[in-house]
C-alpha atoms as a PDB file:
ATOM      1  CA  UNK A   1      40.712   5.054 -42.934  1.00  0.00           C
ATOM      2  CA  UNK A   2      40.401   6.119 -39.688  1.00  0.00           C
ATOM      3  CA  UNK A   3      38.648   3.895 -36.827  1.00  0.00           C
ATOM      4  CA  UNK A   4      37.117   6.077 -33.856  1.00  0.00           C
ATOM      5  CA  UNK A   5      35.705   4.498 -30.359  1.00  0.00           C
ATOM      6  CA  UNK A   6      33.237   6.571 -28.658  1.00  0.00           C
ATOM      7  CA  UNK A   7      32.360   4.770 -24.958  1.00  0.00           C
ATOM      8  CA  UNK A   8      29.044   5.988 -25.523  1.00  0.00           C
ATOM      9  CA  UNK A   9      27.182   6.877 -21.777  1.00  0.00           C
ATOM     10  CA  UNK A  10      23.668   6.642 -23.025  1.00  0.00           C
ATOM     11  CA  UNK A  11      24.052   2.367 -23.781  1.00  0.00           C
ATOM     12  CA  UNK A  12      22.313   1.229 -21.244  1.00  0.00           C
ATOM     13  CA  UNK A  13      21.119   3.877 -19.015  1.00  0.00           C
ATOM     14  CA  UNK A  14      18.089   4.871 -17.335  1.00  0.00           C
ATOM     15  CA  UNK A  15      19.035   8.984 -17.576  1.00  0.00           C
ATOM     16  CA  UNK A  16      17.744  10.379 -21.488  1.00  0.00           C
ATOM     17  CA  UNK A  17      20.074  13.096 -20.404  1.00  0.00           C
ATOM     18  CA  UNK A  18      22.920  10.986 -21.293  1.00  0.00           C
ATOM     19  CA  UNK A  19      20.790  10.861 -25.272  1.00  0.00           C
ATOM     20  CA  UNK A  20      21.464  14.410 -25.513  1.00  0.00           C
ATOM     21  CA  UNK A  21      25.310  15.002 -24.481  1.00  0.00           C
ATOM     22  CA  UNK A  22      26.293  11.829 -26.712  1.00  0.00           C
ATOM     23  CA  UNK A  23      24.080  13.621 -29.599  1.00  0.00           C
ATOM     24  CA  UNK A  24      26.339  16.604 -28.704  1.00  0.00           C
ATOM     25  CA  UNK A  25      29.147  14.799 -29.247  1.00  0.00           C
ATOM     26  CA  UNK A  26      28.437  12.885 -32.486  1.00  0.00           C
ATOM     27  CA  UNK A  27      27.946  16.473 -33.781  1.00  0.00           C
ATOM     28  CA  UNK A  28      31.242  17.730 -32.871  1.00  0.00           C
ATOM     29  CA  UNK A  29      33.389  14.477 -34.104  1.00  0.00           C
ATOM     30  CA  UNK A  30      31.339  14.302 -37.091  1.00  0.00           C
ATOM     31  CA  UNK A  31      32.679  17.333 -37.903  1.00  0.00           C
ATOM     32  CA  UNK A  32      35.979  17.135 -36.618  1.00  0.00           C
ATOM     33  CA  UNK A  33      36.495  13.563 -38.607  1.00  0.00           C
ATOM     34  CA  UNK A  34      34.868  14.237 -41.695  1.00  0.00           C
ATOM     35  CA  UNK A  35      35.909  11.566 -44.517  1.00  0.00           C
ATOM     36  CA  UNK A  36      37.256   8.164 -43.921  1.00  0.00           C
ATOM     37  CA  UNK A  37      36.160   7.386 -40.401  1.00  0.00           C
ATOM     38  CA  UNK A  38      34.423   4.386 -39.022  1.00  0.00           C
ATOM     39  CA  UNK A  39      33.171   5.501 -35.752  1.00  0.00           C
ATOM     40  CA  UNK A  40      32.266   2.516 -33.375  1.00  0.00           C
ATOM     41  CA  UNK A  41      30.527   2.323 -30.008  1.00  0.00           C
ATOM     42  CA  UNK A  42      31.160   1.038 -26.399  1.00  0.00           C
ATOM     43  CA  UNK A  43      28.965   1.156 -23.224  1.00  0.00           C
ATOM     44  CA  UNK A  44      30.749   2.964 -20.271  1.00  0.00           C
ATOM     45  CA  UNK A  45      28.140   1.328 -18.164  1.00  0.00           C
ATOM     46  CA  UNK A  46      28.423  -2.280 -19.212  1.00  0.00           C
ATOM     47  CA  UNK A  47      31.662  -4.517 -18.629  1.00  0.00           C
ATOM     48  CA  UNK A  48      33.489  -4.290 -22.083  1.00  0.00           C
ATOM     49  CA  UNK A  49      34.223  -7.326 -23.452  1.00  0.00           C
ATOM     50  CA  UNK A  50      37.993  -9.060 -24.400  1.00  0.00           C
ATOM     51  CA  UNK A  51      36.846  -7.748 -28.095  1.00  0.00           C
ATOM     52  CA  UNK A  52      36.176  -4.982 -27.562  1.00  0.00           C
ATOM     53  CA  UNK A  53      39.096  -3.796 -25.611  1.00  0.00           C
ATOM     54  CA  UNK A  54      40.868  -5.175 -28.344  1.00  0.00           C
ATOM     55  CA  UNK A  55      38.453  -2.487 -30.514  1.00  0.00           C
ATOM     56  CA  UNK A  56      39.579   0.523 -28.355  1.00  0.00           C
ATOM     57  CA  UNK A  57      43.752  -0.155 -28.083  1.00  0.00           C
ATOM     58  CA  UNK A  58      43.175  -1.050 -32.328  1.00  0.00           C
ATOM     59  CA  UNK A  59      41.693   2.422 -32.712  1.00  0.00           C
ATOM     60  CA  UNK A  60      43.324   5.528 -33.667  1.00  0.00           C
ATOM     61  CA  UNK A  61      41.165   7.429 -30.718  1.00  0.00           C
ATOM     62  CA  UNK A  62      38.480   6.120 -28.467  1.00  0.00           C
ATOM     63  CA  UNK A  63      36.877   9.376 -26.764  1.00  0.00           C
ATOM     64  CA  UNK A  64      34.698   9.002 -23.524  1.00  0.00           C
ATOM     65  CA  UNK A  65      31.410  10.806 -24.218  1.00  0.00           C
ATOM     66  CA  UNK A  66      30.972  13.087 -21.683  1.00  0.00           C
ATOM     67  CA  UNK A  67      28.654  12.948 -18.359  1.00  0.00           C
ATOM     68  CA  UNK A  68      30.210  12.562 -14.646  1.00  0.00           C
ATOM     69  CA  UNK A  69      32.071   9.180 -14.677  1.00  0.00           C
ATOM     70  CA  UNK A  70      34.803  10.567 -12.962  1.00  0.00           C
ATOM     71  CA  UNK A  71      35.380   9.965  -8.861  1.00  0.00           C
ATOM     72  CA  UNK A  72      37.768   9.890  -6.050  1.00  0.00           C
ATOM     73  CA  UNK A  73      37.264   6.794  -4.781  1.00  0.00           C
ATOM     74  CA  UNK A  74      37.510   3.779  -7.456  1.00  0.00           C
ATOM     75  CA  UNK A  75      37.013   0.045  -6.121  1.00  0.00           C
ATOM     76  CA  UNK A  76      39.629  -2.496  -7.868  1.00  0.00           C
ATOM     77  CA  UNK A  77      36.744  -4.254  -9.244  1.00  0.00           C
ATOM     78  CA  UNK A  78      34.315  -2.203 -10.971  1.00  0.00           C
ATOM     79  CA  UNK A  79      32.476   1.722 -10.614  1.00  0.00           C
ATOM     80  CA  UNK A  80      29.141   2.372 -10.772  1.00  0.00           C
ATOM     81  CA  UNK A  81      29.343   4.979 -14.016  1.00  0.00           C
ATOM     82  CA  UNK A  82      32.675   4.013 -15.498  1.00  0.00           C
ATOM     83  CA  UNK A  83      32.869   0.125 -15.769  1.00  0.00           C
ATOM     84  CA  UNK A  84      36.399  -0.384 -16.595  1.00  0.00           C
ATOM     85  CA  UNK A  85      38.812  -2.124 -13.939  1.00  0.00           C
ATOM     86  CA  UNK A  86      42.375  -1.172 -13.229  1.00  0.00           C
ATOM     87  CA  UNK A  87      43.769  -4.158 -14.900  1.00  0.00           C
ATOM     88  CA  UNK A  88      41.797  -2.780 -17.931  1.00  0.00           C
ATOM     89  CA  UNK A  89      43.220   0.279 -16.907  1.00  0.00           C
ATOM     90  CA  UNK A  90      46.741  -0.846 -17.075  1.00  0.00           C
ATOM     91  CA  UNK A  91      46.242  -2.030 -20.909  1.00  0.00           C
ATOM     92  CA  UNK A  92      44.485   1.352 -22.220  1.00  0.00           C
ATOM     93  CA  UNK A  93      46.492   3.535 -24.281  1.00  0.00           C
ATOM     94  CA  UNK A  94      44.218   6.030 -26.358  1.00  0.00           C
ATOM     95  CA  UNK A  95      41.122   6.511 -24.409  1.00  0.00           C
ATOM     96  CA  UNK A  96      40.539  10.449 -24.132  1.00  0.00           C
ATOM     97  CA  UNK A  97      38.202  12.835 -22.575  1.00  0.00           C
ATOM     98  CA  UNK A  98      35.457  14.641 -24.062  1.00  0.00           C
ATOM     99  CA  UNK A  99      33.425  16.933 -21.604  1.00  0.00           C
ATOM    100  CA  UNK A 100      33.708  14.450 -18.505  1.00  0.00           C
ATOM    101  CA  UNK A 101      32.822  15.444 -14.935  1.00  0.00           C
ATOM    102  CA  UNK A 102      33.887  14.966 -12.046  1.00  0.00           C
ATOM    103  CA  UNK A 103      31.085  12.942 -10.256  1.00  0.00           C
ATOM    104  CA  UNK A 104      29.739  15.779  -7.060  1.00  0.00           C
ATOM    105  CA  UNK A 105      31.802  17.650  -5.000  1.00  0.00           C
ATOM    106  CA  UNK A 106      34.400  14.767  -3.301  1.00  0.00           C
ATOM    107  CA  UNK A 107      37.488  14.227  -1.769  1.00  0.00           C
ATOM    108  CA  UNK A 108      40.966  14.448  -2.978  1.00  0.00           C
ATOM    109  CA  UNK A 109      41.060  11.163  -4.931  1.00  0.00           C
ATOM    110  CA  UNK A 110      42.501   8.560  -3.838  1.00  0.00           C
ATOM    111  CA  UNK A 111      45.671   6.148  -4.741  1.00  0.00           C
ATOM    112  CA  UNK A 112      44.010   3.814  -6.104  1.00  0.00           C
ATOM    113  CA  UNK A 113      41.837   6.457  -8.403  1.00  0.00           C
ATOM    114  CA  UNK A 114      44.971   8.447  -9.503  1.00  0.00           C
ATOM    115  CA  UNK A 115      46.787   4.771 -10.559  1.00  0.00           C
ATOM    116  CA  UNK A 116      43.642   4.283 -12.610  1.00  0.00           C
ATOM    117  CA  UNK A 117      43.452   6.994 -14.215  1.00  0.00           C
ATOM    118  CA  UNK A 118      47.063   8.061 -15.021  1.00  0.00           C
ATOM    119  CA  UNK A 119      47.118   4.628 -16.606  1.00  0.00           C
ATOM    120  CA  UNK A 120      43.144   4.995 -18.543  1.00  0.00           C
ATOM    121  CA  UNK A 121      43.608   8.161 -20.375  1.00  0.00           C
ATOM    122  CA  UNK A 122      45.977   9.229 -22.706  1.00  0.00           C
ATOM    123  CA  UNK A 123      49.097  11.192 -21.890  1.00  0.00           C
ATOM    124  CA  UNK A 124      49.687  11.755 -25.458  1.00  0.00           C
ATOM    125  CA  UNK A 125      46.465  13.988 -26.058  1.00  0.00           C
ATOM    126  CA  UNK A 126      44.822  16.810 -24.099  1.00  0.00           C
ATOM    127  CA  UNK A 127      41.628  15.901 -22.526  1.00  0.00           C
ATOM    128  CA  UNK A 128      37.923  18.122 -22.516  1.00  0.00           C
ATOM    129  CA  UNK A 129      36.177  18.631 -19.086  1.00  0.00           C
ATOM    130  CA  UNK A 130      32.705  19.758 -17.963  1.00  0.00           C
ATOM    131  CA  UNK A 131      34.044  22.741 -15.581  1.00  0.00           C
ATOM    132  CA  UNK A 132      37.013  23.712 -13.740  1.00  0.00           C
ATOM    133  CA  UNK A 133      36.604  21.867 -10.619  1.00  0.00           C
ATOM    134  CA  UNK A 134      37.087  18.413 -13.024  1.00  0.00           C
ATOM    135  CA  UNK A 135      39.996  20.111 -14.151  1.00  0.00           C
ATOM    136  CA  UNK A 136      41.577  20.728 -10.422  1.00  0.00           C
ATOM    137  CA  UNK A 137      40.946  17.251  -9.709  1.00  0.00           C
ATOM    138  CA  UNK A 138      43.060  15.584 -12.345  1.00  0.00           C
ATOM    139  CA  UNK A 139      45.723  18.230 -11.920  1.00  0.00           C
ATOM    140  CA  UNK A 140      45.923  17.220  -8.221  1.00  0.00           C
ATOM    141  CA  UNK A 141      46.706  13.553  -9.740  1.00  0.00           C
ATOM    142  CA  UNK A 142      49.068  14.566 -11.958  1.00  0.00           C
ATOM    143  CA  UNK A 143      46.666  14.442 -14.844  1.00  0.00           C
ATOM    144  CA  UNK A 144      47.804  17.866 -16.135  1.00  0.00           C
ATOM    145  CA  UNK A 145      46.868  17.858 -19.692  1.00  0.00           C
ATOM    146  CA  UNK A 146      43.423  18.918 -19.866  1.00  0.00           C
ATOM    147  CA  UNK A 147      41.313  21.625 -20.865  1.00  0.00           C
ATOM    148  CA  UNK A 148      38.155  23.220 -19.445  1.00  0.00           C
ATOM    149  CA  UNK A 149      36.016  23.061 -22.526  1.00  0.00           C
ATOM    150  CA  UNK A 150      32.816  22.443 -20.957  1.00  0.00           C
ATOM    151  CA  UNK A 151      30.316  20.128 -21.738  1.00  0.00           C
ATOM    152  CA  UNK A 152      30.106  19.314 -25.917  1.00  0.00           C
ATOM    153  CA  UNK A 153      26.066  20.432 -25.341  1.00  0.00           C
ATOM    154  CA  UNK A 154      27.283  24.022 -25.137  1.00  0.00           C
ATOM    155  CA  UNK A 155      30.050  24.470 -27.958  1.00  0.00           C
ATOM    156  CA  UNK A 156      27.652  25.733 -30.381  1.00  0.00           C
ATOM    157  CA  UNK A 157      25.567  28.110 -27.765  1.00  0.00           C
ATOM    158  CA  UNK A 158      27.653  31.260 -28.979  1.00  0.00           C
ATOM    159  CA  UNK A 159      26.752  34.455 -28.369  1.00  0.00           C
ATOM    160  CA  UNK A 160      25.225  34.593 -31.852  1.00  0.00           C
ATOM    161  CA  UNK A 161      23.175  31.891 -30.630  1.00  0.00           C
ATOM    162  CA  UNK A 162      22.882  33.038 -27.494  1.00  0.00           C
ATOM    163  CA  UNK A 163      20.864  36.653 -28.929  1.00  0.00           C
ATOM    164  CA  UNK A 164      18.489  34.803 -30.232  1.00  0.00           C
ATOM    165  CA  UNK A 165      17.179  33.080 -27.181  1.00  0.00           C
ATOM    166  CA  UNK A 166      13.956  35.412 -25.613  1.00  0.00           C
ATOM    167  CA  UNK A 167      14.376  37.484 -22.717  1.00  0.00           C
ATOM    168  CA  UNK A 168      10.851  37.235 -21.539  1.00  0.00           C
ATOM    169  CA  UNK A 169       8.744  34.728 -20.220  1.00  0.00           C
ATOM    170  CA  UNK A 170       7.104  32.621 -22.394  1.00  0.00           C
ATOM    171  CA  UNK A 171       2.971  31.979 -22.211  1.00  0.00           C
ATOM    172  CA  UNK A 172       3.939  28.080 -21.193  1.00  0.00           C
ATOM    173  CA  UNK A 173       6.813  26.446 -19.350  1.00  0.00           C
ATOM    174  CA  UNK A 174       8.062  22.542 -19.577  1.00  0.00           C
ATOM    175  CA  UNK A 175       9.741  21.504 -16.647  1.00  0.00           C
ATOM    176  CA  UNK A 176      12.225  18.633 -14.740  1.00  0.00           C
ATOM    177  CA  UNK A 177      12.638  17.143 -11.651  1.00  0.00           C
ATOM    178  CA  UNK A 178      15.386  14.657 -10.768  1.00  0.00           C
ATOM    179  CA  UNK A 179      14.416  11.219  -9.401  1.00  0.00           C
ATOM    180  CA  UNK A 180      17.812  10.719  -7.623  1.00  0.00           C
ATOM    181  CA  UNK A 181      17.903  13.892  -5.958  1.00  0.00           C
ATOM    182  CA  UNK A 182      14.157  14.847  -4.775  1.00  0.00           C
ATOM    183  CA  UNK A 183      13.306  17.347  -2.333  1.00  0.00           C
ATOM    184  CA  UNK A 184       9.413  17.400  -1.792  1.00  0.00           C
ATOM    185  CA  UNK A 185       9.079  20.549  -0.170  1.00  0.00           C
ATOM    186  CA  UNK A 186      11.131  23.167  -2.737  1.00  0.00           C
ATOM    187  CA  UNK A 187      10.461  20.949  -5.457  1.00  0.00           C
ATOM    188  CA  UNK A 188       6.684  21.118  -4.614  1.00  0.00           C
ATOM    189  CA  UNK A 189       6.778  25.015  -4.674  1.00  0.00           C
ATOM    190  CA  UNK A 190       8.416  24.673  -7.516  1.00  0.00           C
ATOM    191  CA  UNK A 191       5.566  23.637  -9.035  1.00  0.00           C
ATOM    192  CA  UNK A 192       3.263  26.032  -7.358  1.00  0.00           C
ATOM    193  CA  UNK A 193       5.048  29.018  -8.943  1.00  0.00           C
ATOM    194  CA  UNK A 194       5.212  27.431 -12.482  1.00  0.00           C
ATOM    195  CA  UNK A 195       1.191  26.483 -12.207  1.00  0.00           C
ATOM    196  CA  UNK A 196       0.712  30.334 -11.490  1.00  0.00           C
ATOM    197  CA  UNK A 197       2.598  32.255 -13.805  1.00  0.00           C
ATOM    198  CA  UNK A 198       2.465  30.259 -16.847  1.00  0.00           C
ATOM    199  CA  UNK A 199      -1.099  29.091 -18.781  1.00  0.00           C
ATOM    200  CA  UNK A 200       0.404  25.335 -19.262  1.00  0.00           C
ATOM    201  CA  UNK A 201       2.630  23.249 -17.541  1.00  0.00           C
ATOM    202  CA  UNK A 202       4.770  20.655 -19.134  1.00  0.00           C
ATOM    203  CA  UNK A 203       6.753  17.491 -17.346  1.00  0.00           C
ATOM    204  CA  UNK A 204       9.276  15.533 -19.548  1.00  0.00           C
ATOM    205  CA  UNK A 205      10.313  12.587 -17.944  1.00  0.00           C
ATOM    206  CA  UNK A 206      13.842  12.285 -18.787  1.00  0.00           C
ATOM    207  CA  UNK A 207      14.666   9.456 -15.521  1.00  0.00           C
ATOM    208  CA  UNK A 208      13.335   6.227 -14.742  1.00  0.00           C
ATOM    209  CA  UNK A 209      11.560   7.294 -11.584  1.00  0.00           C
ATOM    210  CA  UNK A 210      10.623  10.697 -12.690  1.00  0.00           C
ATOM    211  CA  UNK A 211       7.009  10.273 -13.318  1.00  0.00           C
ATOM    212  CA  UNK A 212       6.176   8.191 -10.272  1.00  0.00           C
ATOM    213  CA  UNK A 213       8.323  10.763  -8.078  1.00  0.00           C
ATOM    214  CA  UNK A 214       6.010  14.252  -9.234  1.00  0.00           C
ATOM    215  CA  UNK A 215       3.049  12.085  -9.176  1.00  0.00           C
ATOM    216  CA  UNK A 216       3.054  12.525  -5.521  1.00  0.00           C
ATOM    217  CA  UNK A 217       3.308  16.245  -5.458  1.00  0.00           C
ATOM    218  CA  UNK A 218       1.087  17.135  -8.368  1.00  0.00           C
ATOM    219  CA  UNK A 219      -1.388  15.615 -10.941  1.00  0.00           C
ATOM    220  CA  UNK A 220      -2.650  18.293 -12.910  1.00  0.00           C
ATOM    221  CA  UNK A 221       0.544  18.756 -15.447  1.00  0.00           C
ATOM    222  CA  UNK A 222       0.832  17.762 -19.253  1.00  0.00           C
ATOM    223  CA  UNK A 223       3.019  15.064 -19.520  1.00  0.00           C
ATOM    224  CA  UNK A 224       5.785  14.644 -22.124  1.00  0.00           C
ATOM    225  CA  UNK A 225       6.993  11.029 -22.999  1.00  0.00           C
ATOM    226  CA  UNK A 226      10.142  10.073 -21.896  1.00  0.00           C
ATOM    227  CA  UNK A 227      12.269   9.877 -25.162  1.00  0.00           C
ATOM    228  CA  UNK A 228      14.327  12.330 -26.575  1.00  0.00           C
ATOM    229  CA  UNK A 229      12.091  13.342 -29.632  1.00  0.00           C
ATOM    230  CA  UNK A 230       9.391  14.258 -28.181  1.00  0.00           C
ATOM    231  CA  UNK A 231      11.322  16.667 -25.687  1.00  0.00           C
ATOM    232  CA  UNK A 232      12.566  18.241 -29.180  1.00  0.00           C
ATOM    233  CA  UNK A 233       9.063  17.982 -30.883  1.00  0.00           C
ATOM    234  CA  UNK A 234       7.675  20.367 -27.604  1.00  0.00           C
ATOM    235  CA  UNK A 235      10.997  22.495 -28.044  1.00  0.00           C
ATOM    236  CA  UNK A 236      10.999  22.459 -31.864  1.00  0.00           C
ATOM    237  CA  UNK A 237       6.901  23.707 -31.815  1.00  0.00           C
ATOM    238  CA  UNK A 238       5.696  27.390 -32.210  1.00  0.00           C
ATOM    239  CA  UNK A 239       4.702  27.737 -28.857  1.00  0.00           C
ATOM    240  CA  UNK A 240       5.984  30.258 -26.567  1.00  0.00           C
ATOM    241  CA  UNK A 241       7.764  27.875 -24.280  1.00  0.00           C
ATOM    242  CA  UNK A 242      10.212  28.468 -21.120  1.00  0.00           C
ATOM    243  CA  UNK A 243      12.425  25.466 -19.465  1.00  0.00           C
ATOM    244  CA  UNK A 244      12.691  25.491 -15.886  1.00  0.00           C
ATOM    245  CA  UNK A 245      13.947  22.408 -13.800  1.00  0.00           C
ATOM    246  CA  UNK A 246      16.703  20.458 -11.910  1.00  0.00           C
ATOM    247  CA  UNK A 247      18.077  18.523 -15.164  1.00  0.00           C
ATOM    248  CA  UNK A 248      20.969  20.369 -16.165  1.00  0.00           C
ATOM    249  CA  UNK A 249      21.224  18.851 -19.893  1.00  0.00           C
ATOM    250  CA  UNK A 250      17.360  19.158 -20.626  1.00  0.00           C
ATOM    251  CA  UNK A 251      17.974  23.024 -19.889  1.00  0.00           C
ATOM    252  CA  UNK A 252      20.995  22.867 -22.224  1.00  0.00           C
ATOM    253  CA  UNK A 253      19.354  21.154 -24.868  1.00  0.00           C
ATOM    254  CA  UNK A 254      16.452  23.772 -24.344  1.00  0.00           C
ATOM    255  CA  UNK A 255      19.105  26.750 -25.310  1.00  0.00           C
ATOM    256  CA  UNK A 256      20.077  24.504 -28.034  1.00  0.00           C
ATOM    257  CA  UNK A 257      16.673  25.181 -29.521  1.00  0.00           C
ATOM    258  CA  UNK A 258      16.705  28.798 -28.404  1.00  0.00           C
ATOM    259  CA  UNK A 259      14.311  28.160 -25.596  1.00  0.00           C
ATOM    260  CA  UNK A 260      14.969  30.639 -22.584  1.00  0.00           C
ATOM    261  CA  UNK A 261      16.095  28.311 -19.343  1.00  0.00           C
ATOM    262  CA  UNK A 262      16.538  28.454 -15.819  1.00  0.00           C
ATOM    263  CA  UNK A 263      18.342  25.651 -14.586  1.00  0.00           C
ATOM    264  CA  UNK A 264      17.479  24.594 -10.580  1.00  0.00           C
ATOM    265  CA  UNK A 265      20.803  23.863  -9.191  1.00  0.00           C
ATOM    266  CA  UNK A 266      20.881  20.459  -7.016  1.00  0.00           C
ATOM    267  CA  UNK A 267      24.681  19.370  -7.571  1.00  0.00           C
ATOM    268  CA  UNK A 268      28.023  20.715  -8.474  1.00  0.00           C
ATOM    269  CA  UNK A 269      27.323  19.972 -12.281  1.00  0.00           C
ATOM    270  CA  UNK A 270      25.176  22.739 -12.317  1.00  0.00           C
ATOM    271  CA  UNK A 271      26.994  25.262 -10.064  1.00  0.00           C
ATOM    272  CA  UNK A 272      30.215  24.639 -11.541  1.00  0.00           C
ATOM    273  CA  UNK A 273      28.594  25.614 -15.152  1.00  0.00           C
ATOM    274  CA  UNK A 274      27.295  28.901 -13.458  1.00  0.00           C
ATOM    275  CA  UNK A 275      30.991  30.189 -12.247  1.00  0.00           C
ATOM    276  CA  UNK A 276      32.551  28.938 -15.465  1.00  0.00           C
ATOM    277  CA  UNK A 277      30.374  29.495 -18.106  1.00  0.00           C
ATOM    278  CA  UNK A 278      27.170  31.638 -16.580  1.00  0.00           C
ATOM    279  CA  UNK A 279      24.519  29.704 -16.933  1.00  0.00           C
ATOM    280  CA  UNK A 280      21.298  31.073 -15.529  1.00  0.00           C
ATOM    281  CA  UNK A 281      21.027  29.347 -12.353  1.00  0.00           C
ATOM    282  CA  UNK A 282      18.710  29.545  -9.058  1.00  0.00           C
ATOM    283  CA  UNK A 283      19.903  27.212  -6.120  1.00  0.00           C
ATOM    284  CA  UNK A 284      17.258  24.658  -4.997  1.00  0.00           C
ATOM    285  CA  UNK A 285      17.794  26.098  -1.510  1.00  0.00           C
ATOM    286  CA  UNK A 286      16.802  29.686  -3.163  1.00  0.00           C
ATOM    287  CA  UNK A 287      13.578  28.746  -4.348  1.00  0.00           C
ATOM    288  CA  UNK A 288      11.411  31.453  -3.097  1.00  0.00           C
ATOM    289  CA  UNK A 289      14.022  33.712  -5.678  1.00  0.00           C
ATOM    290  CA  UNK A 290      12.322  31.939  -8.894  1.00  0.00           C
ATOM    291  CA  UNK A 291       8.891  33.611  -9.590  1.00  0.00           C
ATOM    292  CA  UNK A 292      10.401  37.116  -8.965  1.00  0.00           C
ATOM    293  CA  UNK A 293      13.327  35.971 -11.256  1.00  0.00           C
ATOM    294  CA  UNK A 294      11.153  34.431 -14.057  1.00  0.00           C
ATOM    295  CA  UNK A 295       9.302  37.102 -14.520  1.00  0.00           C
ATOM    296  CA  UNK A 296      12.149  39.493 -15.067  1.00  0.00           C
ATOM    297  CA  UNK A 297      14.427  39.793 -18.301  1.00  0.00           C
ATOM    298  CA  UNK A 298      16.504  37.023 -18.523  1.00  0.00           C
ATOM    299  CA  UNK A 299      19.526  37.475 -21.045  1.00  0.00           C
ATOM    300  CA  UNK A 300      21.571  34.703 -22.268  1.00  0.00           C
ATOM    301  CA  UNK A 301      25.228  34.913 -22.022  1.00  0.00           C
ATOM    302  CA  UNK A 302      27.017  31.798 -22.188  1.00  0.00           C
ATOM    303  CA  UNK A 303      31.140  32.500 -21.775  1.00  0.00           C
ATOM    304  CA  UNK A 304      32.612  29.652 -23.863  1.00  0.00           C
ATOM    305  CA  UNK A 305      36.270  29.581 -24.061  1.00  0.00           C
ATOM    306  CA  UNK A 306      36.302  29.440 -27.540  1.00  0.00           C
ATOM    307  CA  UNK A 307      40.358  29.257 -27.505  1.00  0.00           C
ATOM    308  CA  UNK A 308      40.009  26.082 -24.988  1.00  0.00           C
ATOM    309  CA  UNK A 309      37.684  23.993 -27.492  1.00  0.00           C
ATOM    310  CA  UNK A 310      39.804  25.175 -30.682  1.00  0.00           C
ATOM    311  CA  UNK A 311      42.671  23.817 -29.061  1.00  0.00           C
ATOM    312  CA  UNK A 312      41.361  20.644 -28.007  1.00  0.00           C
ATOM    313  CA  UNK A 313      40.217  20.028 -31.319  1.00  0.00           C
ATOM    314  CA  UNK A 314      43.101  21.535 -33.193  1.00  0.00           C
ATOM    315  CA  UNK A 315      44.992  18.423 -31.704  1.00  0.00           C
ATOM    316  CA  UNK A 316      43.492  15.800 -33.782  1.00  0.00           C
ATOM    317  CA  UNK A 317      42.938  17.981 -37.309  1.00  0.00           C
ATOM    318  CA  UNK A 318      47.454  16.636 -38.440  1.00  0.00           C
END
């Protein structure tokens, strides 16, 4: 029998975003591990205990589950997203990537983050990133085996997929705004071109401050609780429904359920996903583009590199 760690980003976190990579990724070793496998889980945000390090270097693989825990700048003692040390560093053997990010666009990283992590993750195994500028990153470190995969949310929007997503606009819209990253004045007009070209306007609040933050620009949305479920219910309904909004995995899990998206670009998570992978994306900046682009055909294309992901999981199928 097989015993599989995933460090699972969505233990303990304020971001429902994290729910719907790590549901992503479940998927995808669920199929890649299909008989035989105990699959255990460990925060990344939490200080993992003596046990269960001992769980991870006892495991045949412990996979990070996605999300932007990678940075140039470690401190000795602890990160912020990642909360592993480099003495825990040091006694890591398996741990491997799946979809990481590279956390914004940063310096070259420095000695003490290329230590850590040529020491944290495995040199045995290729790893998955987000996007190519991850990729760069850990090449600069000497971190060479990796592939640009992208993020586990998007390995099953194929083109078949992808067809079946609408090219109009939809009668309603659901929408996102990010509590860490707020700009009042686009993302008020944001809401000023959703409230006139669609009948009914949606807010999920997938982060903590979310709902207090577009309180103070508008009060006269529909508000959609702040779990994961009923984000799918909304998606999963027959209404005619666009997603528009600033939270990058809300609009993936929206294409997931063959729900046209825009994605607001705020960060390089976004961006990145545009050059590699063509996500339909308007810069926050560009606002003033979005009502003449939502009301004109959007198509779906999402480039996968199918031969990246194959390979990655080809890897762990002897």
């Amino acid at each position: 029998m097989k015993q599989i760690v995933i460090l699972d980003t969505s233990i303990g976190t304020l971001n429902i975003g994290d729910e719907i990579i790590v549901d992503s990724v479940n998927r995808e070793l669920n199929k890649l591990f299909k008989e035989s496998t105990m699959f255990v889980k460990l925060p990344t945000h939490e200080k993992i205990s003596r046990y269960g390090k001992r769980i991870i270097n006892n495991s045949n693989f412990s996979f990070v589950a996605g999300t932007n825990l990678l940075q140039s700048k470690r401190k000795i003692i602890r990160t912020n997203q990642w909360n592993v040390n480099l003495f825990d560093a040091l006694n890591f053997s398996n741990v491997i990537l799946m979809g990481v990010g590279w956390q914004n666009y940063q310096q070259n990283p420095n000695l003490l983050s290329k230590i850590f992590y040529k020491n944290a993750l495995s040199r045995d195994y290729f790893h998955s990133v987000r996007d190519n500028y991850t990729k760069q990153k850990l090449n600069s470190i000497g971190v060479n085996n990796v592939y640009n995969t992208g993020c586990p949310t998007m390995w099953e929007l194929t083109k078949d997929h992808c067809k079946m997503i609408p090219h109009r606009k939809g009668k309603n819209v659901v929408f996102t705004l990010t509590d860490y990253s707020v700009d009042p004045e686009n993302d008020k007009k944001l809401i000023e071109i959703l409230k006139r070209n669609y009948e009914k306007v949606y807010f999920w609040i997938q982060g903590s401050g979310d709902y207090k933050y577009v309180k103070t620009l508008s009060e006269s949305l529909h508000f959609i609780d702040p779990t994961l479920k009923s984000f799918d219910d909304l998606l999963e309904s027959d209404e005619e429904l666009d997603y528009i909004g600033t939270r990058l995995h809300a609009g993936i899990r929206a294409m997931q359920k063959k729900r046209r998206s825009i994605i607001i670009g705020i960060d390089n998570r976004a961006l990145e996903k545009q050059k590699d992978f063509n996500i339909n994306v308007i810069n926050r900046e560009e606002i003033i583009k979005l009502e003449t682009y939502l009301n004109s055909e959007i198509f779906t294309n999402i480039n996968l590199d199918i031969k990246a992901i194959e390979a990655w999981k080809r890897q762990f199928k002897n």
